[in-house]
N, C-alpha and C. Protein backbone atom coordinates (compact mmCIF):
# COMPACT_ATOMS: atom_id res chain seq x y z
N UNK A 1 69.62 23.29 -91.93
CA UNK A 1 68.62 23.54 -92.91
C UNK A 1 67.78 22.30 -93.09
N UNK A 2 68.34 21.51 -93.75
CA UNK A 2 67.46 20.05 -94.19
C UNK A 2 68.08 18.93 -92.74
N UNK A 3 67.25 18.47 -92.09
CA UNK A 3 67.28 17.62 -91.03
C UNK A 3 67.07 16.00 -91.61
N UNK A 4 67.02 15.60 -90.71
CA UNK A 4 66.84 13.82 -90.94
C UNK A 4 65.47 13.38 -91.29
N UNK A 5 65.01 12.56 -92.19
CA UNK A 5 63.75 12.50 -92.42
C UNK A 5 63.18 11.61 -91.16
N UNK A 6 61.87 12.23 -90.76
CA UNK A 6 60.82 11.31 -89.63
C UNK A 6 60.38 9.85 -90.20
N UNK A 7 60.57 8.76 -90.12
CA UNK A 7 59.98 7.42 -90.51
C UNK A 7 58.74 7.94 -90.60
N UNK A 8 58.06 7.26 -91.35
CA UNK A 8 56.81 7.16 -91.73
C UNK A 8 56.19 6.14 -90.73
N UNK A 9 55.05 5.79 -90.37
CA UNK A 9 54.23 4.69 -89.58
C UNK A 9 54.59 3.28 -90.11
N UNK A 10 54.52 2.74 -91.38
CA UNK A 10 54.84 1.65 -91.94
C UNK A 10 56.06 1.01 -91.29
N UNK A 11 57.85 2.25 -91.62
CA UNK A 11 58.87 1.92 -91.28
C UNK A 11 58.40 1.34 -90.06
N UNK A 12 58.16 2.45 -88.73
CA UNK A 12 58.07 2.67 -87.61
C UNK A 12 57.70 0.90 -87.08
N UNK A 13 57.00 0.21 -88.03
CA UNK A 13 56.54 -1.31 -87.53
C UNK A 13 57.49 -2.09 -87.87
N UNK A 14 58.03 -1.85 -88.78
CA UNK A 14 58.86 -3.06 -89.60
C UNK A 14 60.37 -3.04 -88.81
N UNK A 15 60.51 -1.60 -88.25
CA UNK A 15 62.47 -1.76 -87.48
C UNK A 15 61.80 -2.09 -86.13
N UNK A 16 60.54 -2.22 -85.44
CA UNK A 16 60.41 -2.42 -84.27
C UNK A 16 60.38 -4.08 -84.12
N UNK A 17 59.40 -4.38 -85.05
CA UNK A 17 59.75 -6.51 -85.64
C UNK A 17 61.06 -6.80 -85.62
N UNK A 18 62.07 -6.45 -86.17
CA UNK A 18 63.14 -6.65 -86.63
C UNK A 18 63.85 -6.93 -85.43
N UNK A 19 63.77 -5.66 -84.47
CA UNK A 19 64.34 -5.99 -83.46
C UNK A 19 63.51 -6.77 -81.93
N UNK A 20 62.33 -7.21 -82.17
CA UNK A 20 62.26 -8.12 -81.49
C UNK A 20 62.53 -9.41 -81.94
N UNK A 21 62.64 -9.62 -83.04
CA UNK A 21 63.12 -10.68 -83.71
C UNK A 21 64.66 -11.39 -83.03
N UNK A 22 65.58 -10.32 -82.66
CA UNK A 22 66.65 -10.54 -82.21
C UNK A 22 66.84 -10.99 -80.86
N UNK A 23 66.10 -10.06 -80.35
CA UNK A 23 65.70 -10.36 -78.41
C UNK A 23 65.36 -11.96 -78.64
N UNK A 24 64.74 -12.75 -79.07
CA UNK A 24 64.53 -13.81 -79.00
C UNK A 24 65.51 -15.00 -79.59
N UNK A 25 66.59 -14.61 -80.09
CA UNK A 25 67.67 -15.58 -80.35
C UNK A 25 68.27 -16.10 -79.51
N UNK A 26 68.55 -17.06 -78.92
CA UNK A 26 69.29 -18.41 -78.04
C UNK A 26 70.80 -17.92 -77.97
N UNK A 27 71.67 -17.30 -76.57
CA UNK A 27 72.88 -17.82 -76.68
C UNK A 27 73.37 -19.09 -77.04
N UNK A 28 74.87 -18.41 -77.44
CA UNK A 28 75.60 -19.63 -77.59
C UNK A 28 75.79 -21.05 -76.88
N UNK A 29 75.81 -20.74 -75.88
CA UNK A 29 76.07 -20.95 -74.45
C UNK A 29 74.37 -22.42 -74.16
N UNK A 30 73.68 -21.83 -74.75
CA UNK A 30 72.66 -22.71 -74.47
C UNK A 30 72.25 -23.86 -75.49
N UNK A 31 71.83 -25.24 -74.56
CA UNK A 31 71.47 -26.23 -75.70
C UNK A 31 72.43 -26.94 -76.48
N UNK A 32 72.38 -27.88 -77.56
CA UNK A 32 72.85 -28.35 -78.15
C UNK A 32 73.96 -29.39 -77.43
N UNK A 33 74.46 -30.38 -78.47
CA UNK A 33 75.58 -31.31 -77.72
C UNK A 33 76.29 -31.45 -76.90
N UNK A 34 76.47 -31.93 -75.58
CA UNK A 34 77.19 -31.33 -74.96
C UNK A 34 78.29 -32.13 -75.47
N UNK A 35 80.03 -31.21 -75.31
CA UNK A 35 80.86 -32.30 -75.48
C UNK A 35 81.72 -32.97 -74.54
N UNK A 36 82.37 -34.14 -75.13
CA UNK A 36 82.91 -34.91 -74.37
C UNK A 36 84.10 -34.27 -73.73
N UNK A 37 84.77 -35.01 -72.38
CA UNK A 37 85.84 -34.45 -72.12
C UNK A 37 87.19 -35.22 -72.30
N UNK A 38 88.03 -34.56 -72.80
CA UNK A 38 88.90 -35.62 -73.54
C UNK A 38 90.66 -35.17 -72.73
N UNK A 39 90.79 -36.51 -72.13
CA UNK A 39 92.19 -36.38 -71.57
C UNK A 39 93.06 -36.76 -72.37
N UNK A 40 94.36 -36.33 -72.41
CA UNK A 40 95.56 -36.87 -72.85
C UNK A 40 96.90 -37.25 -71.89
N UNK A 41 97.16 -38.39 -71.91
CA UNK A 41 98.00 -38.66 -71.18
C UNK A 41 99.40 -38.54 -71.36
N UNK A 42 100.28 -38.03 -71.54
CA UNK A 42 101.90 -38.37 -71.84
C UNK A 42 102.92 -39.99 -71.42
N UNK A 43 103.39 -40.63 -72.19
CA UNK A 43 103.30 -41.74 -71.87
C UNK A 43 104.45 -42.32 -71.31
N UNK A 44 104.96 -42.08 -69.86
CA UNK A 44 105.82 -41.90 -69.26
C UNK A 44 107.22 -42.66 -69.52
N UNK A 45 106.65 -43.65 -69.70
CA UNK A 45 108.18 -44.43 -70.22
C UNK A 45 108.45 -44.15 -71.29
N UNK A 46 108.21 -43.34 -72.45
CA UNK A 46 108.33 -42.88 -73.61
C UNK A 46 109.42 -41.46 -72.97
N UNK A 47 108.75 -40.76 -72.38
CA UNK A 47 108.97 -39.40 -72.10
C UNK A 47 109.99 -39.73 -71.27
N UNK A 48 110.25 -40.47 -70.42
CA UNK A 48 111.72 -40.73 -69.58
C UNK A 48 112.42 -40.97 -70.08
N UNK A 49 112.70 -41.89 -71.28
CA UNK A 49 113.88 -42.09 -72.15
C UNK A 49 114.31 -40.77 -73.07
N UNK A 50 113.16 -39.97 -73.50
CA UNK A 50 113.52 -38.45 -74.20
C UNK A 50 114.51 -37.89 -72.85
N UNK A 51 114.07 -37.74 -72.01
CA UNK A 51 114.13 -37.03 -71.08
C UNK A 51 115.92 -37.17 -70.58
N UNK A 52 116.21 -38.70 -70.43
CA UNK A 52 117.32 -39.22 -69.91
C UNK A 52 118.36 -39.28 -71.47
N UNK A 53 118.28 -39.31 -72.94
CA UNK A 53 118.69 -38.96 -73.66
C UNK A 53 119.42 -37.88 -74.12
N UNK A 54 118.72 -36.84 -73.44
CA UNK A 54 118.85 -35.56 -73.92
C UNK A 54 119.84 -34.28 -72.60
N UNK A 55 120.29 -33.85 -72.94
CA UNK A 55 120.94 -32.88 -72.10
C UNK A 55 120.02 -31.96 -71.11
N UNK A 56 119.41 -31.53 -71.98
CA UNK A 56 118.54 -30.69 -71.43
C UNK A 56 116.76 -30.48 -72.02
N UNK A 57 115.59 -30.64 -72.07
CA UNK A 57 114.99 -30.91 -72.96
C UNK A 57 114.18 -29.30 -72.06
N UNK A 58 112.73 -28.84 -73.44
CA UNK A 58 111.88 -27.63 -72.88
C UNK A 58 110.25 -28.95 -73.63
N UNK A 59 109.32 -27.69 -72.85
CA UNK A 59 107.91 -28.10 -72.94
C UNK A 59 107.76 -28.36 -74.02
N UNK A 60 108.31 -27.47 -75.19
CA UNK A 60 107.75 -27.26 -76.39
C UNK A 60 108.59 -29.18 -77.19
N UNK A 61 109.30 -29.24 -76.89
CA UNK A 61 110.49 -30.20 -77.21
C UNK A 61 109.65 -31.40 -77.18
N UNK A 62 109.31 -31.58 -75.63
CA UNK A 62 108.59 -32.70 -74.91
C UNK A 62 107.12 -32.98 -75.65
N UNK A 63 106.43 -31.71 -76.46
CA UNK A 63 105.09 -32.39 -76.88
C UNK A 63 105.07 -32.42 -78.36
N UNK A 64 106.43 -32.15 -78.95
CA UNK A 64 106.66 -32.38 -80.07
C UNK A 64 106.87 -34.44 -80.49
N UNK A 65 107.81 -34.41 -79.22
CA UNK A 65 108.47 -36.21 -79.27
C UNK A 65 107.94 -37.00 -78.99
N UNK A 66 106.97 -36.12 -77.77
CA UNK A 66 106.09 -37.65 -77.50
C UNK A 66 104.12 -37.47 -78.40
N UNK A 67 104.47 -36.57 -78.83
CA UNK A 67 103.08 -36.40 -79.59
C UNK A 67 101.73 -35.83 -78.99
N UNK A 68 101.86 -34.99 -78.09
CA UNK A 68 100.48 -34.61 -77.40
C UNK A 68 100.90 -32.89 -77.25
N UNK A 69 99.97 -31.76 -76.74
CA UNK A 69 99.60 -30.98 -76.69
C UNK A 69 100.88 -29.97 -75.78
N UNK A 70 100.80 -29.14 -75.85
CA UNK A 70 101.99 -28.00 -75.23
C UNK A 70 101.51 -28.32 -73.69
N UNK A 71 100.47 -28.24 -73.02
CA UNK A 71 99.77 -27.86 -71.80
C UNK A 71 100.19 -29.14 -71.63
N UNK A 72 99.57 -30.77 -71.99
CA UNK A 72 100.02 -32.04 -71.53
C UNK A 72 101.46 -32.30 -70.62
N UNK A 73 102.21 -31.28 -71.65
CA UNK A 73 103.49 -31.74 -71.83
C UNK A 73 104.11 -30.73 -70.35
N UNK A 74 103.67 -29.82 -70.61
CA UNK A 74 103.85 -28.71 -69.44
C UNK A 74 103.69 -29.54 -68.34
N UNK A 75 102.47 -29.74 -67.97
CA UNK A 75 102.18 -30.31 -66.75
C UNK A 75 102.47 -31.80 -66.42
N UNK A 76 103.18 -32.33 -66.95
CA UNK A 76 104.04 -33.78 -66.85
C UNK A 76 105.15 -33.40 -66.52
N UNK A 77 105.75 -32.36 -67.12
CA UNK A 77 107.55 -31.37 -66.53
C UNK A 77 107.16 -31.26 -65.06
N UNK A 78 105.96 -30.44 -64.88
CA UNK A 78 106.03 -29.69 -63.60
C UNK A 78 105.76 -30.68 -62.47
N UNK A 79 104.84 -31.85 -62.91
CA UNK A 79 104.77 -32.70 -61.97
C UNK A 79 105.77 -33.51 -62.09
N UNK A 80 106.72 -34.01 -62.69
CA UNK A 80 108.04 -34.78 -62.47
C UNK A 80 108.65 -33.79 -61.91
N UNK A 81 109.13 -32.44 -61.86
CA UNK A 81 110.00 -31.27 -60.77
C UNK A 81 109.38 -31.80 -59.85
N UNK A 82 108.18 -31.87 -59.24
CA UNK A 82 107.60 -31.64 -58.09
C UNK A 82 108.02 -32.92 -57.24
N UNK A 83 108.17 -34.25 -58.24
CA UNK A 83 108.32 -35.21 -57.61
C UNK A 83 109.64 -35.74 -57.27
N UNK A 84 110.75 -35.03 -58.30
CA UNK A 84 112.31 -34.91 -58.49
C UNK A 84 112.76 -35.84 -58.97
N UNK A 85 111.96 -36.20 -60.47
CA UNK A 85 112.45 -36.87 -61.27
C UNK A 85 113.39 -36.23 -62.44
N UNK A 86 112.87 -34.83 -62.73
CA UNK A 86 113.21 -34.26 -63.18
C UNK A 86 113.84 -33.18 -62.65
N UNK A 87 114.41 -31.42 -62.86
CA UNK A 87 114.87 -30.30 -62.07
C UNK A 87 114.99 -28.95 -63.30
N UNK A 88 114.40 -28.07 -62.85
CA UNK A 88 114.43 -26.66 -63.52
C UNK A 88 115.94 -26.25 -63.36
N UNK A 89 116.58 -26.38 -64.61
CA UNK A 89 117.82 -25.74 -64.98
C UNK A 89 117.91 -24.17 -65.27
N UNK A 90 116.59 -23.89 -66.35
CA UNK A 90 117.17 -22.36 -66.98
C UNK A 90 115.91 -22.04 -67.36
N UNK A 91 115.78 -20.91 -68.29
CA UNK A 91 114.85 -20.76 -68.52
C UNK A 91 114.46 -19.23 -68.43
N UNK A 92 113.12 -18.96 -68.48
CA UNK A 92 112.50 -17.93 -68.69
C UNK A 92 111.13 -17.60 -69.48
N UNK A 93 110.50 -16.64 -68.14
CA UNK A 93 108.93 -16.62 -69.02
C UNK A 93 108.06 -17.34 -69.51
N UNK A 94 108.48 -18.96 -68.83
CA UNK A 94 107.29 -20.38 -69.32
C UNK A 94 108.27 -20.72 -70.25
N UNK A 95 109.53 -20.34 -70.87
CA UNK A 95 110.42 -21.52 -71.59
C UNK A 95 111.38 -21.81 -70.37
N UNK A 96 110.82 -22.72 -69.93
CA UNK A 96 112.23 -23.40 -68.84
C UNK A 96 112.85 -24.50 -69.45
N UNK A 97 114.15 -24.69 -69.16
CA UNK A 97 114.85 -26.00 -69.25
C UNK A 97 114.96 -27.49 -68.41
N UNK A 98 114.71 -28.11 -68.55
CA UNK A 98 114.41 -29.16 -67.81
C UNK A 98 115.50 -30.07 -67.87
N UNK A 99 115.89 -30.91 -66.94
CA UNK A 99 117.17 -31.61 -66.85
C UNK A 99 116.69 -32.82 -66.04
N UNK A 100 117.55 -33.89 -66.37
CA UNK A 100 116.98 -35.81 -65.30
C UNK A 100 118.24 -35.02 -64.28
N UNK A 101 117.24 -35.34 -63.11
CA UNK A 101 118.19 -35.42 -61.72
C UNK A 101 119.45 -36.66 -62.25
N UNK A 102 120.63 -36.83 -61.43
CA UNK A 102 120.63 -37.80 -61.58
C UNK A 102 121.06 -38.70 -60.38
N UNK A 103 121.24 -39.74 -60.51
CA UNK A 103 120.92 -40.85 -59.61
C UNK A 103 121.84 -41.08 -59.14
């Protein structure tokens, strides 16, 4: 019976502005500061004595003690396995156990 009302000519200008208004906004992605890139190191003779202390230590353990980031800490485990300073005991699903070879 009763349908949607037709915009009038006036509307018809003002939602067509509106949305070119938008077409012209800047991604995120563009411009502004770029930022710095920021490494963290784990500080090995710190982390070898956790390491040789402890029975068995995990990632989460390792970036709690020595103070830096989950990922830091990850990839200091995996590169001491790799080098066989360290050795994958147990684990599961990205919680592995980590153990000092020993000598």
């Amino acid at each position: 019976m009763g349908g949607a009302k037709k915009p009038t000519a006036a509307k018809k200008d003002t939602s067509s502005s509106s949305k070119d208004s938008k077409k012209g906004k800047k991604d995120k992605g563009e411009g502004g500061p770029k930022k710095a890139e920021i490494t963290v190191m784990v500080n090995e003779q710190q982390a070898m004595k956790i390491i040789q202390n402890a029975k068995v230590i995990t990632v989460q353990d390792m970036a709690r003690q020595t103070g830096v980031k989950i990922s830091a800490a990850n990839k200091f485990l995996k590169e001491s396995a790799e080098k066989g300073i360290v050795k994958k005991v147990g684990g599961y699903s990205g919680h592995h156990l980590y153990q000092a070879v020993s000598s």
